[in-house]
C-alpha atoms as a PDB file:
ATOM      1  CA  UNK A   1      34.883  34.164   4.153  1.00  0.00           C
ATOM      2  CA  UNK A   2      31.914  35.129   6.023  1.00  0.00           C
ATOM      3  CA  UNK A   3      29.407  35.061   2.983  1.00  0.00           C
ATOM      4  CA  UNK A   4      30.329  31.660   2.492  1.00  0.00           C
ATOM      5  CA  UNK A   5      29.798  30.299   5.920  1.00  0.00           C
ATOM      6  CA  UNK A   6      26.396  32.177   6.318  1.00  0.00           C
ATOM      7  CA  UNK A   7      24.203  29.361   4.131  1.00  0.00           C
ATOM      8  CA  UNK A   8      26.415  26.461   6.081  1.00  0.00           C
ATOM      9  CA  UNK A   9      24.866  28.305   9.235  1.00  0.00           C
ATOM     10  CA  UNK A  10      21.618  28.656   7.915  1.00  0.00           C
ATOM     11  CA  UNK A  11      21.535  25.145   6.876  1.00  0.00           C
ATOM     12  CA  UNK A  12      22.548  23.851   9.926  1.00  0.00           C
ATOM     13  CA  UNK A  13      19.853  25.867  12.332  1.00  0.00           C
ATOM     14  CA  UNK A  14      17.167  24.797   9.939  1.00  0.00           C
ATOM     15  CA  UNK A  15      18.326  20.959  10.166  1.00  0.00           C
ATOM     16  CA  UNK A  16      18.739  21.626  14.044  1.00  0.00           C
ATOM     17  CA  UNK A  17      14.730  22.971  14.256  1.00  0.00           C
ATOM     18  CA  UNK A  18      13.538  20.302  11.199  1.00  0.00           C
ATOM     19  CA  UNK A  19      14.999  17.101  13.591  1.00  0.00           C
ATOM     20  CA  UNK A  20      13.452  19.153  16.792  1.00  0.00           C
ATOM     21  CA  UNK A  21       9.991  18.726  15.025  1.00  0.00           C
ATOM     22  CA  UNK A  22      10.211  15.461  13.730  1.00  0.00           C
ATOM     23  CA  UNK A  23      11.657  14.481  17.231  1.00  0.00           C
ATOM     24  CA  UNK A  24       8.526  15.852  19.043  1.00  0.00           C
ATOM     25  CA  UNK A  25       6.244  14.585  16.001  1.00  0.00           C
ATOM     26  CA  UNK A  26       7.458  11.188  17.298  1.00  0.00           C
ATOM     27  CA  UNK A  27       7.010  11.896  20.917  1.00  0.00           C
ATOM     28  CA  UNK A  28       3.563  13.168  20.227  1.00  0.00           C
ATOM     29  CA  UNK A  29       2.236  10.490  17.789  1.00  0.00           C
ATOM     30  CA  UNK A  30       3.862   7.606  20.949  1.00  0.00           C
ATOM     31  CA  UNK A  31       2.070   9.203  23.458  1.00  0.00           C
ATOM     32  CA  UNK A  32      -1.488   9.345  21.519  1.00  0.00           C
ATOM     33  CA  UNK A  33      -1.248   5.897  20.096  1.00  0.00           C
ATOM     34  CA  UNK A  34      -0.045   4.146  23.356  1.00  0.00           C
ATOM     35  CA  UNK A  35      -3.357   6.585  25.627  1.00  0.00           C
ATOM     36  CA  UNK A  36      -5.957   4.812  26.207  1.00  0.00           C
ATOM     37  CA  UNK A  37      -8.833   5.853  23.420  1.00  0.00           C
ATOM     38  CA  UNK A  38     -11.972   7.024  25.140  1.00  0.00           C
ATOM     39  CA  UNK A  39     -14.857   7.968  22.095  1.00  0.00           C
ATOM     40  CA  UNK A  40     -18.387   7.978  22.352  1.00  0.00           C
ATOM     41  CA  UNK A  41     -19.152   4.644  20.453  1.00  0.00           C
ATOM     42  CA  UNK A  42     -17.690   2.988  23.246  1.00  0.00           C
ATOM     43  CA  UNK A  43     -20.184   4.079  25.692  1.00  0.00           C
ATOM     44  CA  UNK A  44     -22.404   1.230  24.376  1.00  0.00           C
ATOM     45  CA  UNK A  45     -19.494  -1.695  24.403  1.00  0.00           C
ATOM     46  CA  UNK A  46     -20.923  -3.410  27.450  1.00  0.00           C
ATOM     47  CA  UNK A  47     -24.805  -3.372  26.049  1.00  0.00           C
ATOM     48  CA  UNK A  48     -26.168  -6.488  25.404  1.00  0.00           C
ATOM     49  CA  UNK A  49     -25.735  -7.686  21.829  1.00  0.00           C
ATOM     50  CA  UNK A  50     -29.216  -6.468  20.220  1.00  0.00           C
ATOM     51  CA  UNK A  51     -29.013  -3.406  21.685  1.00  0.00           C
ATOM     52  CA  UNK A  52     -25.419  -2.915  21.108  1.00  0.00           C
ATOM     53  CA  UNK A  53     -25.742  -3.496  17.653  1.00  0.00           C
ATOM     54  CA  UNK A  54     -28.690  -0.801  17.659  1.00  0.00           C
ATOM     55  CA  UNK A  55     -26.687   1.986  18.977  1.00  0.00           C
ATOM     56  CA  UNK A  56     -23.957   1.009  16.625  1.00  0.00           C
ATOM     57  CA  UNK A  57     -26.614   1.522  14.030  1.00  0.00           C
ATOM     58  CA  UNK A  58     -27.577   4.476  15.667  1.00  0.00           C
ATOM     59  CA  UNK A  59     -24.482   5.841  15.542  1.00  0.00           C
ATOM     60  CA  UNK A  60     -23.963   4.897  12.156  1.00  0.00           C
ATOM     61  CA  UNK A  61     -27.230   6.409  10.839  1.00  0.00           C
ATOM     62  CA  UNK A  62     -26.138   9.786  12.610  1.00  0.00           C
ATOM     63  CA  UNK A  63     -22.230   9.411  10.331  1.00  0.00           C
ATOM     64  CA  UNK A  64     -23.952   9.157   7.254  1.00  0.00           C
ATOM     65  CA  UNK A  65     -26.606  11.958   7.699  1.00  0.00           C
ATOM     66  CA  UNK A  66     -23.901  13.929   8.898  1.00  0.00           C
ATOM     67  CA  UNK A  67     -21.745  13.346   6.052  1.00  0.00           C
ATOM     68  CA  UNK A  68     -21.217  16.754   4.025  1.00  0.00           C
ATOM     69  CA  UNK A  69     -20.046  17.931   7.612  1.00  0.00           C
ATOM     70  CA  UNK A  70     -17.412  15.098   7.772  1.00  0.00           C
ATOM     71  CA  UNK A  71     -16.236  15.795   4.382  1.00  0.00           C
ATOM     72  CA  UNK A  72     -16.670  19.630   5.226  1.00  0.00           C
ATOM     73  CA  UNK A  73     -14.232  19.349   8.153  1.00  0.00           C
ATOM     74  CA  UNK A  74     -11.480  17.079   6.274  1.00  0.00           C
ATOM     75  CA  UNK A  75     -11.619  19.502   3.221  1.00  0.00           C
ATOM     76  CA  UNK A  76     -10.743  22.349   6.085  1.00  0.00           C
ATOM     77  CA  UNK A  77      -7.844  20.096   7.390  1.00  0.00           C
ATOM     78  CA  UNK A  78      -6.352  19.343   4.281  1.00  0.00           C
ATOM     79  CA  UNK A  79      -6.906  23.415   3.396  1.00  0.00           C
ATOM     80  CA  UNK A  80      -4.662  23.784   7.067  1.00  0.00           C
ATOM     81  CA  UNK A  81      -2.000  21.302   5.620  1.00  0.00           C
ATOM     82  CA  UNK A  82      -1.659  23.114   2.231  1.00  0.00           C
ATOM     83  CA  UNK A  83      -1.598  26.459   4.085  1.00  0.00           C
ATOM     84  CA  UNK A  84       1.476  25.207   5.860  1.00  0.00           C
ATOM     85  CA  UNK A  85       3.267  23.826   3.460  1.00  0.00           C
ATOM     86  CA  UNK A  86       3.476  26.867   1.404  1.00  0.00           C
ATOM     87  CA  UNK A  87       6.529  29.153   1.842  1.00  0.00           C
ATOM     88  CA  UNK A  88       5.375  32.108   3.026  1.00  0.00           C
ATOM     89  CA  UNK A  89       2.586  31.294   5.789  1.00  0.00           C
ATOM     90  CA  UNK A  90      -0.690  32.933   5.213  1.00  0.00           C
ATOM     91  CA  UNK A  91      -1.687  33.202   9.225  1.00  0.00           C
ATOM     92  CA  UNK A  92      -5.154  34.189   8.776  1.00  0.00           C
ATOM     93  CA  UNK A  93      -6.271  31.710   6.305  1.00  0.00           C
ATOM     94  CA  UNK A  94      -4.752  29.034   7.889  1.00  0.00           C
ATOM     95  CA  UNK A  95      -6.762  29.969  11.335  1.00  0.00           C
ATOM     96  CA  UNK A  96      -9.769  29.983   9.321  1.00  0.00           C
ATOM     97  CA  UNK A  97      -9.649  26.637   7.471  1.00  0.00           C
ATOM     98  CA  UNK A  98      -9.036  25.560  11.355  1.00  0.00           C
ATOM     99  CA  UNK A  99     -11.516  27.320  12.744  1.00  0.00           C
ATOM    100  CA  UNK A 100     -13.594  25.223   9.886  1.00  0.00           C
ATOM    101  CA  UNK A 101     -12.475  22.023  11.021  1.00  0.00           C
ATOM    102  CA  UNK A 102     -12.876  22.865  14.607  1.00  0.00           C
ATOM    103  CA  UNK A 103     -16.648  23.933  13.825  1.00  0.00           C
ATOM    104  CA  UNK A 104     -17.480  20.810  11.521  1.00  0.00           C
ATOM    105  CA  UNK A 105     -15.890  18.615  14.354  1.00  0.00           C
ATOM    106  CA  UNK A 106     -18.202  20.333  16.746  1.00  0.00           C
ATOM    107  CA  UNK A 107     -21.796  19.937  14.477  1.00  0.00           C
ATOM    108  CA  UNK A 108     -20.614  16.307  13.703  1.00  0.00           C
ATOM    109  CA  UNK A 109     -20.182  15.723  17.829  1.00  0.00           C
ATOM    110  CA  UNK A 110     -23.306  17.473  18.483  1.00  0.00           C
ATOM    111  CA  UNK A 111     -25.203  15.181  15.785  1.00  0.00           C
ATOM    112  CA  UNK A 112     -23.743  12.164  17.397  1.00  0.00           C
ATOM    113  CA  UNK A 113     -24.677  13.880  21.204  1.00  0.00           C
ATOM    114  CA  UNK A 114     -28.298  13.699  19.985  1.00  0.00           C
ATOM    115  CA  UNK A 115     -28.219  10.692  18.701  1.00  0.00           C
ATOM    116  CA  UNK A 116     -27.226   9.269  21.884  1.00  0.00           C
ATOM    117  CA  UNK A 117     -29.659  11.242  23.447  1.00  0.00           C
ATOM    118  CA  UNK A 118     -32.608  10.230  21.675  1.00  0.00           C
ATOM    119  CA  UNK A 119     -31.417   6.284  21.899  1.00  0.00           C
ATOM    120  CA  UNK A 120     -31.263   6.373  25.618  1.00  0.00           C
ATOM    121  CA  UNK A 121     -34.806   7.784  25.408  1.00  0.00           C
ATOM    122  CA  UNK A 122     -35.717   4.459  24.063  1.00  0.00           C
ATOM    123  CA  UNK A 123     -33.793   2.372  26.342  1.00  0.00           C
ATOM    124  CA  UNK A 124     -34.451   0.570  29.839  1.00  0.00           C
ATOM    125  CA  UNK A 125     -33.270   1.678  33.073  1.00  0.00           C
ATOM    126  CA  UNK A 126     -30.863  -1.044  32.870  1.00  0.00           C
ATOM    127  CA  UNK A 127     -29.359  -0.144  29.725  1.00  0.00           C
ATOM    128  CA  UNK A 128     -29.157   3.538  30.265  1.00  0.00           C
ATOM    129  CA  UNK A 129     -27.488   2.124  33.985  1.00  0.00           C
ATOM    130  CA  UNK A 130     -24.415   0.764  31.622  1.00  0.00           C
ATOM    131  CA  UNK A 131     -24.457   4.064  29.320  1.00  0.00           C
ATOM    132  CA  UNK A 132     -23.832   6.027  31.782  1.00  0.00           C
ATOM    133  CA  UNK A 133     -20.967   3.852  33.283  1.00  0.00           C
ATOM    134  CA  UNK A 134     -19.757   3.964  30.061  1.00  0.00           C
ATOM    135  CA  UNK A 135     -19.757   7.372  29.968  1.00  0.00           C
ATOM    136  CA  UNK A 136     -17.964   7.758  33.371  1.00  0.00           C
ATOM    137  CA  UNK A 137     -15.067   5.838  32.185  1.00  0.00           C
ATOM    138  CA  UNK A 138     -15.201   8.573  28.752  1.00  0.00           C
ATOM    139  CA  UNK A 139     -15.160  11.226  31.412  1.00  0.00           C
ATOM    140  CA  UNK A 140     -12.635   9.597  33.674  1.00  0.00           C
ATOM    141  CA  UNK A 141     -10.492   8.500  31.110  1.00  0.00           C
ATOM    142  CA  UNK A 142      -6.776   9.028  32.382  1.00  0.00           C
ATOM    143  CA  UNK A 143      -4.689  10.915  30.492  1.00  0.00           C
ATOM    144  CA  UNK A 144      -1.925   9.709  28.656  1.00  0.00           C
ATOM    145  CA  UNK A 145       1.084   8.906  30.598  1.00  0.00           C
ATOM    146  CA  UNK A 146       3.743  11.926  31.138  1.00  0.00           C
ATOM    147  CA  UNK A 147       7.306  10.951  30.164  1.00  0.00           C
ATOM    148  CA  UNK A 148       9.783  12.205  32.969  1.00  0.00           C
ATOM    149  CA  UNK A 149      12.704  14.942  32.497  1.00  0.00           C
ATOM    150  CA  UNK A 150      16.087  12.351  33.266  1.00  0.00           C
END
């Protein structure tokens, strides 16, 4: 009688921790799509047209140079989601196809940094004024709401 009850429990801890995860999957996704989204393109929102649309450009120019390291950093990602999906988890390779993602995410932020950079170079005091109160609200960018314990 016990043999035959041990896949029932088995079943029904592994249903109990799959609708924990898809429960907090939920909770997580709400909370990121309803925070507000802070992201470096938006520093130049309130630029006047012509030189909004140049940073844009800017911005655009630095994507596609910097496209093997988007495409590096996806590969990684969907290397992670592979990793996990197979039964037995390999730890170590799946911390190093994140570590890859982490590090093309980093390069491609750093190429987009510079970018930036060298645009406000070129800009007037009055348009690296609103950059940089652009940038405060990126910096001060609340955080997404908490949900209270009730």
């Amino acid at each position: 009688m016990v043999g035959s009850r041990l896949p029932l429990i088995i079943s029904i801890a592994l249903n109990i921790f799959l609708a924990g995860a898809i429960a907090g999957g939920v909770v997580w996704f709400e909370a990121r799509r309803s925070a507000p989204r802070a992201s470096l393109q938006a520093l130049g929102n309130q630029l006047p047209a012509p030189e909004r649309d140049a940073f844009y450009k800017t911005l655009r120019e630095a994507r596609h140079q910097a496209r093997q390291t988007i495409l590096d950093g996806q590969q990684a990602r969907r290397d992670a989601a592979a990793l996990l999906r197979q039964p037995a988890l390999d730890a170590p390779a799946l911390l190093a196809a994140l570590e890859r993602a982490r590090v093309a995410d980093s390069a491609m932020r750093a190429a987009l940094e510079q970018r930036i950079v060298e645009f406000a170079a070129t800009s007037s005091p009055a348009d690296r004024a609103i950059l940089a109160e652009g940038l405060s609200r990126y910096i001060h960018a609340p955080p997404p709401p908490k949900k209270s314990a009730q």
